[in-house]
C-alpha atoms as a PDB file:
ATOM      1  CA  UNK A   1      14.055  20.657 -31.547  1.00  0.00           C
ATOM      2  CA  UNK A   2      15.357  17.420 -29.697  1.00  0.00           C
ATOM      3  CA  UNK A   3      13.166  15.969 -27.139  1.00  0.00           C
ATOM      4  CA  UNK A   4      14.979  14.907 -23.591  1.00  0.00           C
ATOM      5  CA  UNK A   5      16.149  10.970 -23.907  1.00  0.00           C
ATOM      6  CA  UNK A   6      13.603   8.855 -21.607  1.00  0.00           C
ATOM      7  CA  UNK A   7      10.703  11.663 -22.002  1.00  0.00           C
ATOM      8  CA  UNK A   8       7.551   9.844 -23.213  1.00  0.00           C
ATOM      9  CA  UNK A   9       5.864  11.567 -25.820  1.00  0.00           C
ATOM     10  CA  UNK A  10       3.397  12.648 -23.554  1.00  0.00           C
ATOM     11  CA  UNK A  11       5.781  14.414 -21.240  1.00  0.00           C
ATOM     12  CA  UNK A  12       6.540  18.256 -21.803  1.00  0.00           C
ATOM     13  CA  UNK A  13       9.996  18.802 -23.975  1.00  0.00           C
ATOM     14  CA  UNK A  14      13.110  20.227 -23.191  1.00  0.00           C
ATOM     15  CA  UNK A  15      13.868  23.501 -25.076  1.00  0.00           C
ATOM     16  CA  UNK A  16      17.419  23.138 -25.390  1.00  0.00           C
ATOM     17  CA  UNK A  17      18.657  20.891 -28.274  1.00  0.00           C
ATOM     18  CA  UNK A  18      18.331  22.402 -31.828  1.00  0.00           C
ATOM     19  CA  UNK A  19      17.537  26.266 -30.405  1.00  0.00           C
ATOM     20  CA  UNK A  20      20.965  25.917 -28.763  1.00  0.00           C
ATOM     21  CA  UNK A  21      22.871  25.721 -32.477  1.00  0.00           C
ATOM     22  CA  UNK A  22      21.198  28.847 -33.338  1.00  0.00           C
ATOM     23  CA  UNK A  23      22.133  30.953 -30.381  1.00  0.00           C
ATOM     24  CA  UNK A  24      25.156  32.727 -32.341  1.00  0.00           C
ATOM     25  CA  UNK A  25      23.797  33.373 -35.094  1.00  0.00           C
ATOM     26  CA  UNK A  26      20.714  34.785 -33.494  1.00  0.00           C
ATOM     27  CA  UNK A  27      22.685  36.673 -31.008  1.00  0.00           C
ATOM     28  CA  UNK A  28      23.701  38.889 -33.997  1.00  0.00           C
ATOM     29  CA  UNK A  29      21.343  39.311 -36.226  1.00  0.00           C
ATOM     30  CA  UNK A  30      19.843  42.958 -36.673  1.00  0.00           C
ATOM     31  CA  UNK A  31      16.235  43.714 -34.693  1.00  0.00           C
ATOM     32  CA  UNK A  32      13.772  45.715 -34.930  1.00  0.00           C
ATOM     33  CA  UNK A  33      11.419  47.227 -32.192  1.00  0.00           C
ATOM     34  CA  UNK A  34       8.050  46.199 -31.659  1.00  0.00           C
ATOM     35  CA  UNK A  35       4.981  48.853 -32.979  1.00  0.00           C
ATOM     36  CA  UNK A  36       3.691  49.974 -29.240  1.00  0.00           C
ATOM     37  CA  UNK A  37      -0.274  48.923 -28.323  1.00  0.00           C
ATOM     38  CA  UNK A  38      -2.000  48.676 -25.706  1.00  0.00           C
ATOM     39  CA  UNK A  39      -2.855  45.099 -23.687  1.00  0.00           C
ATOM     40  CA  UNK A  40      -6.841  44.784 -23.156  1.00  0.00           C
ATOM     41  CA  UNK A  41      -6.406  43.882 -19.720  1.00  0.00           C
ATOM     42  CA  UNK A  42      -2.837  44.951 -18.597  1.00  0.00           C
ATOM     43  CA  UNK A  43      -0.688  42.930 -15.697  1.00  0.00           C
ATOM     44  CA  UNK A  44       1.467  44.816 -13.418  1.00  0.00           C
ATOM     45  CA  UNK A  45       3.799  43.043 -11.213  1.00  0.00           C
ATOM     46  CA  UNK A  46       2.641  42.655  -7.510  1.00  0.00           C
ATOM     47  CA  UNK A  47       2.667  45.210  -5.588  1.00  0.00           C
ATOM     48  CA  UNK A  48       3.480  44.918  -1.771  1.00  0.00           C
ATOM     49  CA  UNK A  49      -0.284  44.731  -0.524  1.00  0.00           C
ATOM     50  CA  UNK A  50       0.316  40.831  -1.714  1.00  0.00           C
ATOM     51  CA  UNK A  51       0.270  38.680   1.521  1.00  0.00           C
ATOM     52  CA  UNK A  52       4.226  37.647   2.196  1.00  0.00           C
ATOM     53  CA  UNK A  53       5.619  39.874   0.066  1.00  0.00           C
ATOM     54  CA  UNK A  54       7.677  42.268   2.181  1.00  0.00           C
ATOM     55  CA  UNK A  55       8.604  45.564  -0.144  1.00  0.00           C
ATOM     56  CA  UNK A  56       7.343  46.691  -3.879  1.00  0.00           C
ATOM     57  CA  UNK A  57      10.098  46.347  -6.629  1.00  0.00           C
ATOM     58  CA  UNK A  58      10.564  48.559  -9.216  1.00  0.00           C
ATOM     59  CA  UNK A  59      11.604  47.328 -12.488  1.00  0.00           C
ATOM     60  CA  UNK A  60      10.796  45.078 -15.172  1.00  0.00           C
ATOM     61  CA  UNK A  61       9.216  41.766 -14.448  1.00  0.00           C
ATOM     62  CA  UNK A  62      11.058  38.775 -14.009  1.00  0.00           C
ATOM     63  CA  UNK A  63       9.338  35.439 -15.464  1.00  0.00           C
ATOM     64  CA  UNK A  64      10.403  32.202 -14.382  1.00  0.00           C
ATOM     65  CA  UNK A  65       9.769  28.734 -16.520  1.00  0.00           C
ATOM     66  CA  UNK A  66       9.578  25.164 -14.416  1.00  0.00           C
ATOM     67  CA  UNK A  67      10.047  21.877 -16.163  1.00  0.00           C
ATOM     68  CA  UNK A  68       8.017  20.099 -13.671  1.00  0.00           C
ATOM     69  CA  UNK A  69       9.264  16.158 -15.163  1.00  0.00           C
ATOM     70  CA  UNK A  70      12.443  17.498 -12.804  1.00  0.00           C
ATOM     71  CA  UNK A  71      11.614  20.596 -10.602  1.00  0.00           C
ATOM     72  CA  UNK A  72       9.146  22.438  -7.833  1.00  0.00           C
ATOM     73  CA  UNK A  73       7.528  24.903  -8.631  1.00  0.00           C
ATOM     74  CA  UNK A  74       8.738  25.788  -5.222  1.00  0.00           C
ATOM     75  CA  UNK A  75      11.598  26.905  -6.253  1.00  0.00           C
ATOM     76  CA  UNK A  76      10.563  30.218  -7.627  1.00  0.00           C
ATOM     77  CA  UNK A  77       9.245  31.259  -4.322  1.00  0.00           C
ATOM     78  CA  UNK A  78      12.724  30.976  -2.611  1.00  0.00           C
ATOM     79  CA  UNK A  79      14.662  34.236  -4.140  1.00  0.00           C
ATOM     80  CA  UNK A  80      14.042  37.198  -2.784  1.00  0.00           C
ATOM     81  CA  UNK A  81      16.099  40.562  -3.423  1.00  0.00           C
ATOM     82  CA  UNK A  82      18.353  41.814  -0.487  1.00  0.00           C
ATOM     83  CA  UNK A  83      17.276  45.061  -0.817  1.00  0.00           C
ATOM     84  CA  UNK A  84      13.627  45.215   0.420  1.00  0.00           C
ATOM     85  CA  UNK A  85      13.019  41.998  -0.192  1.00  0.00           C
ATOM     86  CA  UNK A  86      10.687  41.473  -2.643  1.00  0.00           C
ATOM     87  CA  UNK A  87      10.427  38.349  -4.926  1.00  0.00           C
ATOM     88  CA  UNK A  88      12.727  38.071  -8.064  1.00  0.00           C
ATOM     89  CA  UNK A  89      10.426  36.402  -9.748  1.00  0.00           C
ATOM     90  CA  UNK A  90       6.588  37.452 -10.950  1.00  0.00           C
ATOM     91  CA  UNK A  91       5.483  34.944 -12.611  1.00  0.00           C
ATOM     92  CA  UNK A  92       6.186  31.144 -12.951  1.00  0.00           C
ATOM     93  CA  UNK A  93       5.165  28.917 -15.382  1.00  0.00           C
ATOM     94  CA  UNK A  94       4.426  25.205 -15.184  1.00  0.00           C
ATOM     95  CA  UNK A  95       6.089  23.891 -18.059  1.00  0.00           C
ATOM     96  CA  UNK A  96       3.624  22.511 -19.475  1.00  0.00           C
ATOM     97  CA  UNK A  97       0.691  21.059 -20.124  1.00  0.00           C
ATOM     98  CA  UNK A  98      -0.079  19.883 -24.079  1.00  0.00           C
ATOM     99  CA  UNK A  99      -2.412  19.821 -26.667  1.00  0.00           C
ATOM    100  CA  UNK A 100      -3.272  16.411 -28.219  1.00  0.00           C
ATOM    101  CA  UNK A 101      -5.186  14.754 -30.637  1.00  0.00           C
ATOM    102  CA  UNK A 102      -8.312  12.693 -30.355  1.00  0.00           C
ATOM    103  CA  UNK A 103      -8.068  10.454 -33.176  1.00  0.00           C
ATOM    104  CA  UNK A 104     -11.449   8.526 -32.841  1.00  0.00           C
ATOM    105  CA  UNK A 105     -13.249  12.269 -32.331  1.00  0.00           C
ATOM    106  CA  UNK A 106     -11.042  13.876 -34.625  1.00  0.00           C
ATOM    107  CA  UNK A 107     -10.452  17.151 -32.374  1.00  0.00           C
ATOM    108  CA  UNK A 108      -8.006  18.379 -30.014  1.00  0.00           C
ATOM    109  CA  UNK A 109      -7.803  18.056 -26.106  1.00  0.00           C
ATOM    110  CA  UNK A 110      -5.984  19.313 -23.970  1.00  0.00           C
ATOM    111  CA  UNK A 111      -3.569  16.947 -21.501  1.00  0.00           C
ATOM    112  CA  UNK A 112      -1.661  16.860 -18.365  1.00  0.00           C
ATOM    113  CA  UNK A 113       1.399  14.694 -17.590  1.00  0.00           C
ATOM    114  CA  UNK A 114       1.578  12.855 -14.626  1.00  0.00           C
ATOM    115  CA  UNK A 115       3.872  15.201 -13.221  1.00  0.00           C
ATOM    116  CA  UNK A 116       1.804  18.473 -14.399  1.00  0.00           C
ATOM    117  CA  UNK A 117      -1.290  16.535 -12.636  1.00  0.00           C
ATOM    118  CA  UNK A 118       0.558  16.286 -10.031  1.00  0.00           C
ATOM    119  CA  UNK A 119       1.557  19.771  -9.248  1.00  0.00           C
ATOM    120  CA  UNK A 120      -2.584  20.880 -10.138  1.00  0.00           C
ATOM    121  CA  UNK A 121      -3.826  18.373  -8.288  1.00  0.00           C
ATOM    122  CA  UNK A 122      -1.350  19.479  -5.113  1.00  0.00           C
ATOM    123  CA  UNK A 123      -2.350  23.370  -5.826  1.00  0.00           C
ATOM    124  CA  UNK A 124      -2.681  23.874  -2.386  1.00  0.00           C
ATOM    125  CA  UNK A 125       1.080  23.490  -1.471  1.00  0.00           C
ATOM    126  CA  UNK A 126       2.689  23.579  -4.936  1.00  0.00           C
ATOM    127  CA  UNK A 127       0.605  26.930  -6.071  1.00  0.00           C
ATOM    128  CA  UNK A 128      -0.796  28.740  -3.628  1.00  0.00           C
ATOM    129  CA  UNK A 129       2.160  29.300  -1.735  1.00  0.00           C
ATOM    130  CA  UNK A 130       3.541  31.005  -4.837  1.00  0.00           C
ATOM    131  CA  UNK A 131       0.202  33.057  -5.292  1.00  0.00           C
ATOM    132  CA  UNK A 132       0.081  33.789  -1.139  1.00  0.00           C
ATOM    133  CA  UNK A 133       3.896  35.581  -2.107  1.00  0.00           C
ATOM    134  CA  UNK A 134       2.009  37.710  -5.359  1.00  0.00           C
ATOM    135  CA  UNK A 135       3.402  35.516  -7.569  1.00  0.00           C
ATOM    136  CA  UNK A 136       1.068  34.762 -10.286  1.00  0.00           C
ATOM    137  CA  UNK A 137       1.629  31.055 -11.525  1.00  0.00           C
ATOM    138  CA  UNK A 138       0.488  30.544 -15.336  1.00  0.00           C
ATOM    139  CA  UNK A 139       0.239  27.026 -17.434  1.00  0.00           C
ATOM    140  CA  UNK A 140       2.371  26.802 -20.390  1.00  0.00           C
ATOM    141  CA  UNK A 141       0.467  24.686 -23.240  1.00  0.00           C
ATOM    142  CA  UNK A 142       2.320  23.414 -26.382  1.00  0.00           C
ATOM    143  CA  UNK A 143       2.213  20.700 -29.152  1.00  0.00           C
ATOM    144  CA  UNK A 144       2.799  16.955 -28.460  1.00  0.00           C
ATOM    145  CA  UNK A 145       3.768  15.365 -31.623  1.00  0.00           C
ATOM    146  CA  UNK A 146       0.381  14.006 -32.128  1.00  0.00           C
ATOM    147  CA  UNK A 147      -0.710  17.124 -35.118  1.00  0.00           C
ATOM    148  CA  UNK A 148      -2.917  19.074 -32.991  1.00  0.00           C
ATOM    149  CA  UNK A 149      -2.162  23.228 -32.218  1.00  0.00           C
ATOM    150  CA  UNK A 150      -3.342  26.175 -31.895  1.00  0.00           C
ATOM    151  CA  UNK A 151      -2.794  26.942 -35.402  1.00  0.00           C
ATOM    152  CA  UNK A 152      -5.088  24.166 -37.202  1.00  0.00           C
ATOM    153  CA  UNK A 153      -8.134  24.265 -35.670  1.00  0.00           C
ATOM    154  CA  UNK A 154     -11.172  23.544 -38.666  1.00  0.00           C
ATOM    155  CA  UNK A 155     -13.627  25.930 -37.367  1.00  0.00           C
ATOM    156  CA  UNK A 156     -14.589  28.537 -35.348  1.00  0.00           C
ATOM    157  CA  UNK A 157     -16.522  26.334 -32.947  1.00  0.00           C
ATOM    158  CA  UNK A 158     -13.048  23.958 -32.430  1.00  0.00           C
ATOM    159  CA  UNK A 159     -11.481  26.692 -31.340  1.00  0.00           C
ATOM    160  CA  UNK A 160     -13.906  28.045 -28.504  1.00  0.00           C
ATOM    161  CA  UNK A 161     -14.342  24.575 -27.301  1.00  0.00           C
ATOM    162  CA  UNK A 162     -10.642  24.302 -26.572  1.00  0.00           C
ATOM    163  CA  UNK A 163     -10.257  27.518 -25.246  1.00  0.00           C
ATOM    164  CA  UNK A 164     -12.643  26.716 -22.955  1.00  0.00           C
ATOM    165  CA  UNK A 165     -10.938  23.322 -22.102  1.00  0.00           C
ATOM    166  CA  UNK A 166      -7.893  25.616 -20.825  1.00  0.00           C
ATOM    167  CA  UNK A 167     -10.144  28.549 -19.213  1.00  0.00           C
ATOM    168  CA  UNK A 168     -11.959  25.590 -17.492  1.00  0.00           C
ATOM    169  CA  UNK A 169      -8.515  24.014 -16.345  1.00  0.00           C
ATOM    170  CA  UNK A 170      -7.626  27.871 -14.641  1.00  0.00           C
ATOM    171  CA  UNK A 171     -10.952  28.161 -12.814  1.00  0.00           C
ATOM    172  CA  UNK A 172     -10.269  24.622 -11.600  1.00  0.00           C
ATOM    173  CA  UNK A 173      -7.315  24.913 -10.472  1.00  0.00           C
ATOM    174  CA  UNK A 174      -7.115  28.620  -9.163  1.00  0.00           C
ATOM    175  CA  UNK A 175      -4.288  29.411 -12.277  1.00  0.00           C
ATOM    176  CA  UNK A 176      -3.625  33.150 -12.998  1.00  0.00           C
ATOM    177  CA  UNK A 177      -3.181  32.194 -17.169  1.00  0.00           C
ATOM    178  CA  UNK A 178      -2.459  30.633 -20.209  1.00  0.00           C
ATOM    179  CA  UNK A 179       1.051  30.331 -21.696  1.00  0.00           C
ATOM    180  CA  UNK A 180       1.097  29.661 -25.785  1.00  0.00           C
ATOM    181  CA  UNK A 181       3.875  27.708 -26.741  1.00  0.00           C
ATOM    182  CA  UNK A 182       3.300  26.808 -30.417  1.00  0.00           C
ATOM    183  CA  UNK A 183       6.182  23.966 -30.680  1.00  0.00           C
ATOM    184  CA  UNK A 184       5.939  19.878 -31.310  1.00  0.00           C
ATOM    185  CA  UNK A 185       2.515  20.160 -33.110  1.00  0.00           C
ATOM    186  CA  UNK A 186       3.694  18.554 -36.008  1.00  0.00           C
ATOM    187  CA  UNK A 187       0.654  19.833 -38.341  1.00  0.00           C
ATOM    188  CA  UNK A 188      -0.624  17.584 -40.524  1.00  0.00           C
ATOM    189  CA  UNK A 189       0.140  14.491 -38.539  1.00  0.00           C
ATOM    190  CA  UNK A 190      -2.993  11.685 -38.072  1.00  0.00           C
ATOM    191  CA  UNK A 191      -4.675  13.872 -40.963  1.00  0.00           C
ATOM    192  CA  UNK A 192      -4.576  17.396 -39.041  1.00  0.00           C
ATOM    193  CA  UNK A 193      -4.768  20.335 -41.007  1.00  0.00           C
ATOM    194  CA  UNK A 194      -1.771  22.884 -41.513  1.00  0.00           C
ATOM    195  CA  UNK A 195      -2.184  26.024 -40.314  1.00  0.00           C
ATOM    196  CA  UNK A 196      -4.333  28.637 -41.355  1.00  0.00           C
ATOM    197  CA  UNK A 197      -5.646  31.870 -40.955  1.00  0.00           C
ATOM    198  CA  UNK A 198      -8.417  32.176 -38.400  1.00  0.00           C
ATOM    199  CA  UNK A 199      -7.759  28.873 -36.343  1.00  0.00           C
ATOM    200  CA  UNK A 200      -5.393  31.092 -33.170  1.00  0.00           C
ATOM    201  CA  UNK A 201      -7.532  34.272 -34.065  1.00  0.00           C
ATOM    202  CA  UNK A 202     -10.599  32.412 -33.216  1.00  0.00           C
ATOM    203  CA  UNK A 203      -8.990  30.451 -30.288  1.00  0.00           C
ATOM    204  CA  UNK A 204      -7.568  33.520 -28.077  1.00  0.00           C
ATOM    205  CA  UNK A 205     -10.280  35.518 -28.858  1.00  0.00           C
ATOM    206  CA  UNK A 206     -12.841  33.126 -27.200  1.00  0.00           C
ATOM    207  CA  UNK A 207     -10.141  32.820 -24.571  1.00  0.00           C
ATOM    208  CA  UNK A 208      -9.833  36.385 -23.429  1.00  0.00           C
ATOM    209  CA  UNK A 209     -13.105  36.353 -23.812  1.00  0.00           C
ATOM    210  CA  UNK A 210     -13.778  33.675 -21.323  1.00  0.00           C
ATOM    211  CA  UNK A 211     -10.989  35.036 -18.830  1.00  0.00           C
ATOM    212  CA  UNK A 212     -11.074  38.709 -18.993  1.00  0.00           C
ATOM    213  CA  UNK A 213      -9.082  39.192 -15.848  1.00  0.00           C
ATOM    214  CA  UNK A 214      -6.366  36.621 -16.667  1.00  0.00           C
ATOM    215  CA  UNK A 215      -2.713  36.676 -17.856  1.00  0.00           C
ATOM    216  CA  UNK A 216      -2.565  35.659 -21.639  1.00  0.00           C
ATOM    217  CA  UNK A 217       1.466  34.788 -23.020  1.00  0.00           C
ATOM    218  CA  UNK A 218       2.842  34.343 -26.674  1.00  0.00           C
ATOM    219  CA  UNK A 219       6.297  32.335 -26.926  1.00  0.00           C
ATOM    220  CA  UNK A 220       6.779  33.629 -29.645  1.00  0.00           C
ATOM    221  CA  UNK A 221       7.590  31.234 -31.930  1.00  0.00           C
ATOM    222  CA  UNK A 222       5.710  28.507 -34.434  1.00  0.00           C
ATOM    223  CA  UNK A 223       3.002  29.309 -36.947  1.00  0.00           C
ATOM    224  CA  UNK A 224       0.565  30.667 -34.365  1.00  0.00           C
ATOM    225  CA  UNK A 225       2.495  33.316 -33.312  1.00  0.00           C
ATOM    226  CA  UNK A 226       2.378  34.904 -37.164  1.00  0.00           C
ATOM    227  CA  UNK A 227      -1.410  34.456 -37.265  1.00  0.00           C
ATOM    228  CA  UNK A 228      -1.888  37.363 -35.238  1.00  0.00           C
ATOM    229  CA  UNK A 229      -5.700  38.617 -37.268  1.00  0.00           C
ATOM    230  CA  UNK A 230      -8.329  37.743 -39.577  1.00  0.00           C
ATOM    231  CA  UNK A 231     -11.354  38.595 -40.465  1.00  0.00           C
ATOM    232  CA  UNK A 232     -10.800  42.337 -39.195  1.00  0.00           C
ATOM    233  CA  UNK A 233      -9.943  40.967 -35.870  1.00  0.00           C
ATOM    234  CA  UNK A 234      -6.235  41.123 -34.521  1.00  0.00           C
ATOM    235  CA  UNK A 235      -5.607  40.086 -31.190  1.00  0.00           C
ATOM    236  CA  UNK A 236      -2.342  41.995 -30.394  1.00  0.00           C
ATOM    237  CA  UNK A 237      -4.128  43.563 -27.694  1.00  0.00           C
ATOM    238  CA  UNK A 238      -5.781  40.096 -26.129  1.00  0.00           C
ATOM    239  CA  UNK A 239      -2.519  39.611 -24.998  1.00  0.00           C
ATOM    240  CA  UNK A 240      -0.565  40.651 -21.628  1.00  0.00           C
ATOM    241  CA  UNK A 241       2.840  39.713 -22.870  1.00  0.00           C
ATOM    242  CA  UNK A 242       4.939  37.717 -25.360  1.00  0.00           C
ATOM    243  CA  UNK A 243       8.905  36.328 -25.041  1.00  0.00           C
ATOM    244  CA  UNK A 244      11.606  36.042 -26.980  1.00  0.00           C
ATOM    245  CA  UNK A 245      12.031  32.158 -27.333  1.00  0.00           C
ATOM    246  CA  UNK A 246      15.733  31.839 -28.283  1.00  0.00           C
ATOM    247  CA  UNK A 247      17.844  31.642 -24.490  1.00  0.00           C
ATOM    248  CA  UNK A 248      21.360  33.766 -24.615  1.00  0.00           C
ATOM    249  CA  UNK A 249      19.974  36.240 -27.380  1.00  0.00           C
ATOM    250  CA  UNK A 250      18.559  39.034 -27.540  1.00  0.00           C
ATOM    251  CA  UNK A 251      15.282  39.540 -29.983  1.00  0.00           C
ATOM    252  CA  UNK A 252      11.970  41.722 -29.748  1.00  0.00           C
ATOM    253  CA  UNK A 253       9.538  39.701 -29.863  1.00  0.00           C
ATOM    254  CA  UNK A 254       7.122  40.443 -33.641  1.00  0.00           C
ATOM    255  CA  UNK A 255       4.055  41.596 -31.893  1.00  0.00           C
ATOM    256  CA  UNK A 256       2.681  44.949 -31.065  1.00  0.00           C
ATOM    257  CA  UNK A 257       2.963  44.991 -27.422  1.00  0.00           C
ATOM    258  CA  UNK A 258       4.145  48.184 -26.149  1.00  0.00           C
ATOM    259  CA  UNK A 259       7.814  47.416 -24.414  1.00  0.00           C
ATOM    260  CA  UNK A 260       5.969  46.945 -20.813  1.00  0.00           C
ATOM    261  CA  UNK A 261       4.627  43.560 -22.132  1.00  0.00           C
ATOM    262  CA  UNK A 262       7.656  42.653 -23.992  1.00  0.00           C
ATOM    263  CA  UNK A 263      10.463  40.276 -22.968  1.00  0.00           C
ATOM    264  CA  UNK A 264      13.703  40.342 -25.828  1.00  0.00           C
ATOM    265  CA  UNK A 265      15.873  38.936 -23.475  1.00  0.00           C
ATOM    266  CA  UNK A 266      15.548  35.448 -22.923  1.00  0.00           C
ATOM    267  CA  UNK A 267      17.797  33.107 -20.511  1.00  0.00           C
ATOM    268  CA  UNK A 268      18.375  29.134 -19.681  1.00  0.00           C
ATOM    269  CA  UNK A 269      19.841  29.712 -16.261  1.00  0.00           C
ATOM    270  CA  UNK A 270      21.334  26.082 -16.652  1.00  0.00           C
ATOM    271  CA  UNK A 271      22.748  26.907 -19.833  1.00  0.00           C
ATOM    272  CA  UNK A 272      23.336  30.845 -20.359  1.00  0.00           C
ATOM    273  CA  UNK A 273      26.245  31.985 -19.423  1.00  0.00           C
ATOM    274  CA  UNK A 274      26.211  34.377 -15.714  1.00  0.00           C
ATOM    275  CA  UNK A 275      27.636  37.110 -18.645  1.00  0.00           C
ATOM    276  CA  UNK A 276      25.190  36.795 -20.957  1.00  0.00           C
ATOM    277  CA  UNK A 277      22.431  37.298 -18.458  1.00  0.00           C
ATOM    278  CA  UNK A 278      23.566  39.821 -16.705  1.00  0.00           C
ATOM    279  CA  UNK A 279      24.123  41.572 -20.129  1.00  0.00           C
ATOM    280  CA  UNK A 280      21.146  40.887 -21.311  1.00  0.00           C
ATOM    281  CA  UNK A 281      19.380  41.791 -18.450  1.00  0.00           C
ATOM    282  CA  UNK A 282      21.346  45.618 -18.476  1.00  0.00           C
ATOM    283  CA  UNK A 283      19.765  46.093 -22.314  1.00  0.00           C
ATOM    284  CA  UNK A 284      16.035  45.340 -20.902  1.00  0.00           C
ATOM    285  CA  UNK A 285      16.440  47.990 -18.577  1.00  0.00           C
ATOM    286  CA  UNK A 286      19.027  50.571 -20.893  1.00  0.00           C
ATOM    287  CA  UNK A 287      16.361  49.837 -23.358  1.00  0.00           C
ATOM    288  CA  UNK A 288      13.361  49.988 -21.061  1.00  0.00           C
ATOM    289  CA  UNK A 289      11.723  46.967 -22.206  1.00  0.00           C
ATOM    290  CA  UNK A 290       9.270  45.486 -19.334  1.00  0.00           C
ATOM    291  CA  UNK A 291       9.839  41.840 -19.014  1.00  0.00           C
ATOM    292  CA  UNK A 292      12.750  39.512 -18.243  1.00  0.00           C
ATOM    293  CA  UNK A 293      12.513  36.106 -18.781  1.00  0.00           C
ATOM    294  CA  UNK A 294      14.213  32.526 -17.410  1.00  0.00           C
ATOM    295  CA  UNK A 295      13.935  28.814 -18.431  1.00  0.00           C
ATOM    296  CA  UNK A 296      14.662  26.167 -16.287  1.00  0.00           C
ATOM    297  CA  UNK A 297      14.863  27.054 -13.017  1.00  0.00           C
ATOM    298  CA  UNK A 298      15.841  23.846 -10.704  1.00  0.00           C
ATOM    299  CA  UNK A 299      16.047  23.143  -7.042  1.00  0.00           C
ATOM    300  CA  UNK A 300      20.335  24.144  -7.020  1.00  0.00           C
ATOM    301  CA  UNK A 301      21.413  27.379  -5.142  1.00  0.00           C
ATOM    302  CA  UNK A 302      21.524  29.761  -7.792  1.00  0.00           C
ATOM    303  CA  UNK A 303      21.491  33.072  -5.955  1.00  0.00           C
ATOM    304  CA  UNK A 304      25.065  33.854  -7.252  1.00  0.00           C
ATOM    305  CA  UNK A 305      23.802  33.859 -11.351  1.00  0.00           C
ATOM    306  CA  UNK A 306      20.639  34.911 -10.435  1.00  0.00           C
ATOM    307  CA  UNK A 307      22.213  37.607  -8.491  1.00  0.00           C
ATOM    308  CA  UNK A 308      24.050  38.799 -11.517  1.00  0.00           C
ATOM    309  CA  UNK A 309      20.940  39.827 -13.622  1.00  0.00           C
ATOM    310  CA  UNK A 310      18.943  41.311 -10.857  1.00  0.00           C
ATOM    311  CA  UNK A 311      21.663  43.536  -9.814  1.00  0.00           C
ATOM    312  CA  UNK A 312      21.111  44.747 -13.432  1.00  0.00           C
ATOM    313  CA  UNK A 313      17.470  44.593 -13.091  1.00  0.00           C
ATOM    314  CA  UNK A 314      16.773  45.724  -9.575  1.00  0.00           C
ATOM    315  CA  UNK A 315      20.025  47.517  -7.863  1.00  0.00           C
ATOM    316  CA  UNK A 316      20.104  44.577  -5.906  1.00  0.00           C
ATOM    317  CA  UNK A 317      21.651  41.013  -5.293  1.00  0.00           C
ATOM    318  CA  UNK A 318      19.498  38.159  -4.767  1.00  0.00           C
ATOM    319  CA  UNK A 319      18.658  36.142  -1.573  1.00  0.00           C
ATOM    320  CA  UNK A 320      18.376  32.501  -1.680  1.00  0.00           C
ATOM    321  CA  UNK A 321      16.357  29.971   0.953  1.00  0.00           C
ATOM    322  CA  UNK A 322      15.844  26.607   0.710  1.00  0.00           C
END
């Protein structure tokens, strides 16, 4: 992938670059549909007991990713759906917090931007508004070129003690979950390991574990996300939902999640065409997949596009205030 020009290496990346070559070919390649389990501790969207929300929505859930180097997470608070209005959005995730690498203690850490830092730090008025509405507001966590993820870890031990580095950070901070986003790692960089077998096994395990009643997310992509199980163990079930990480395609996501966790379609509202996402967002329900999701939302007016996929999603159009 290409990083955003002027992004320090410790700054979350943009997702567009490389991925966005690939969109045609991915948009027609053949899929198949994910083997149906069971989530250990499954998340329904909010219902209309949650303070400010006005009416219950039925549906699949819409998720909504924030690059906070550029844009509120404010902003996913402000569409609402004409009819009854309840929020468009279920979930937003800060995009994103990273994994790094000590090199003096030889073991990963996890790290926060300034601008991620920013938005924990300001929970109060950048988080809980979102929560006070039912929307449940997770942390995205992926590689920063530095040859830590989620995928290398040495031992068993490695992996609890980060896990507990990012259950610690959603106590802190009053999060709702923990997004995986296995991209940027770079394994094997500053003498990492590459990938193995138990290393995400052993890391979402202790996790859940940790954070029973929390949202965990696969984007599914990178060498974690095909190091489901070892040992006996497969974690399938530890999580509540996993995304299709290619935006303008359609592709079920390779994890056994029954449909209600499952997101195929996947949309960069800056980029996707208003088309494409409405389209996509008529298979989720023709196909009665459970998740929606969206990159990118910014602070612009975008009630007419997002209008066009919850029409498709919800019956309705989409309210917008600033």
């Amino acid at each position: 992938m290409l990083t955003t020009p002027g992004r320090s290496r410790s700054r979350s990346r943009s997702r567009t670059g490389i991925r966005a070559a690939a969109l045609a070919l991915l948009a027609v390649l053949p899929l198949a549909a994910a083997t149906a389990a069971t989530p250990a501790t499954a998340a329904a969207a909010p219902t209309a007991g949650a303070a400010g929300q006005k009416a219950a929505k039925q549906g699949p859930i819409s998720v909504a990713y924030v690059e906070v180097n550029s844009n509120s997470m404010l902003n996913v608070g402000k569409y609402t759906l004409a009819n009854g209005g309840g929020n468009v959005f279920d979930v937003a995730v800060i995009f994103a917090a990273n994994i790094n690498y000590d090199t003096t203690k030889k073991s990963a850490y996890l790290h926060f931007n300034e601008n991620v830092q920013r938005v924990l730090d300001n929970a109060q008025t950048q988080i809980r508004p979102l929560q006070a509405k039912g929307i449940k507001v997770v942390l995205s966590v992926l590689g920063n070129h530095e040859g830590a993820g989620f995928a290398n870890f040495p031992s068993q031990s490695a992996a609890s003690g980060f896990a507990k580095q990012l259950s610690d950070a959603v106590g802190k901070y009053g999060l709702d979950g923990i997004d995986f986003d296995d991209e940027y790692a770079e394994y094997g960089k500053n003498g990492t390991g590459q990938p193995n077998a138990s290393s995400f096994v052993h890391l979402v395990s202790a996790l859940r574990a940790s954070m029973p009643g929390k949202l965990i997310s696969l984007y599914n992509i990178g060498p974690a996300a095909s190091r489901l199980s070892y040992g006996g163990v497969n974690i399938t079930s530890k999580f509540n939902y996993a995304w299709n990480p290619w935006y303008g395609t359609w592709q079920v996501p390779g994890i056994g999640l029954p449909k209600s966790g499952l997101s195929p379609a996947a949309v960069d509202i800056t980029a996707t065409s208003a088309s494409t996402a409405a389209s996509l967002a008529r298979r989720t329900v023709s196909e009665k997949y459970g998740v929606y999701l969206t990159y990118n939302l910014d602070g612009a007016d975008r009630r007419g596009y997002v209008s066009g996929f919850t029409k498709e999603l919800y019956g309705s159009a989409a309210v917008y205030t600033p």
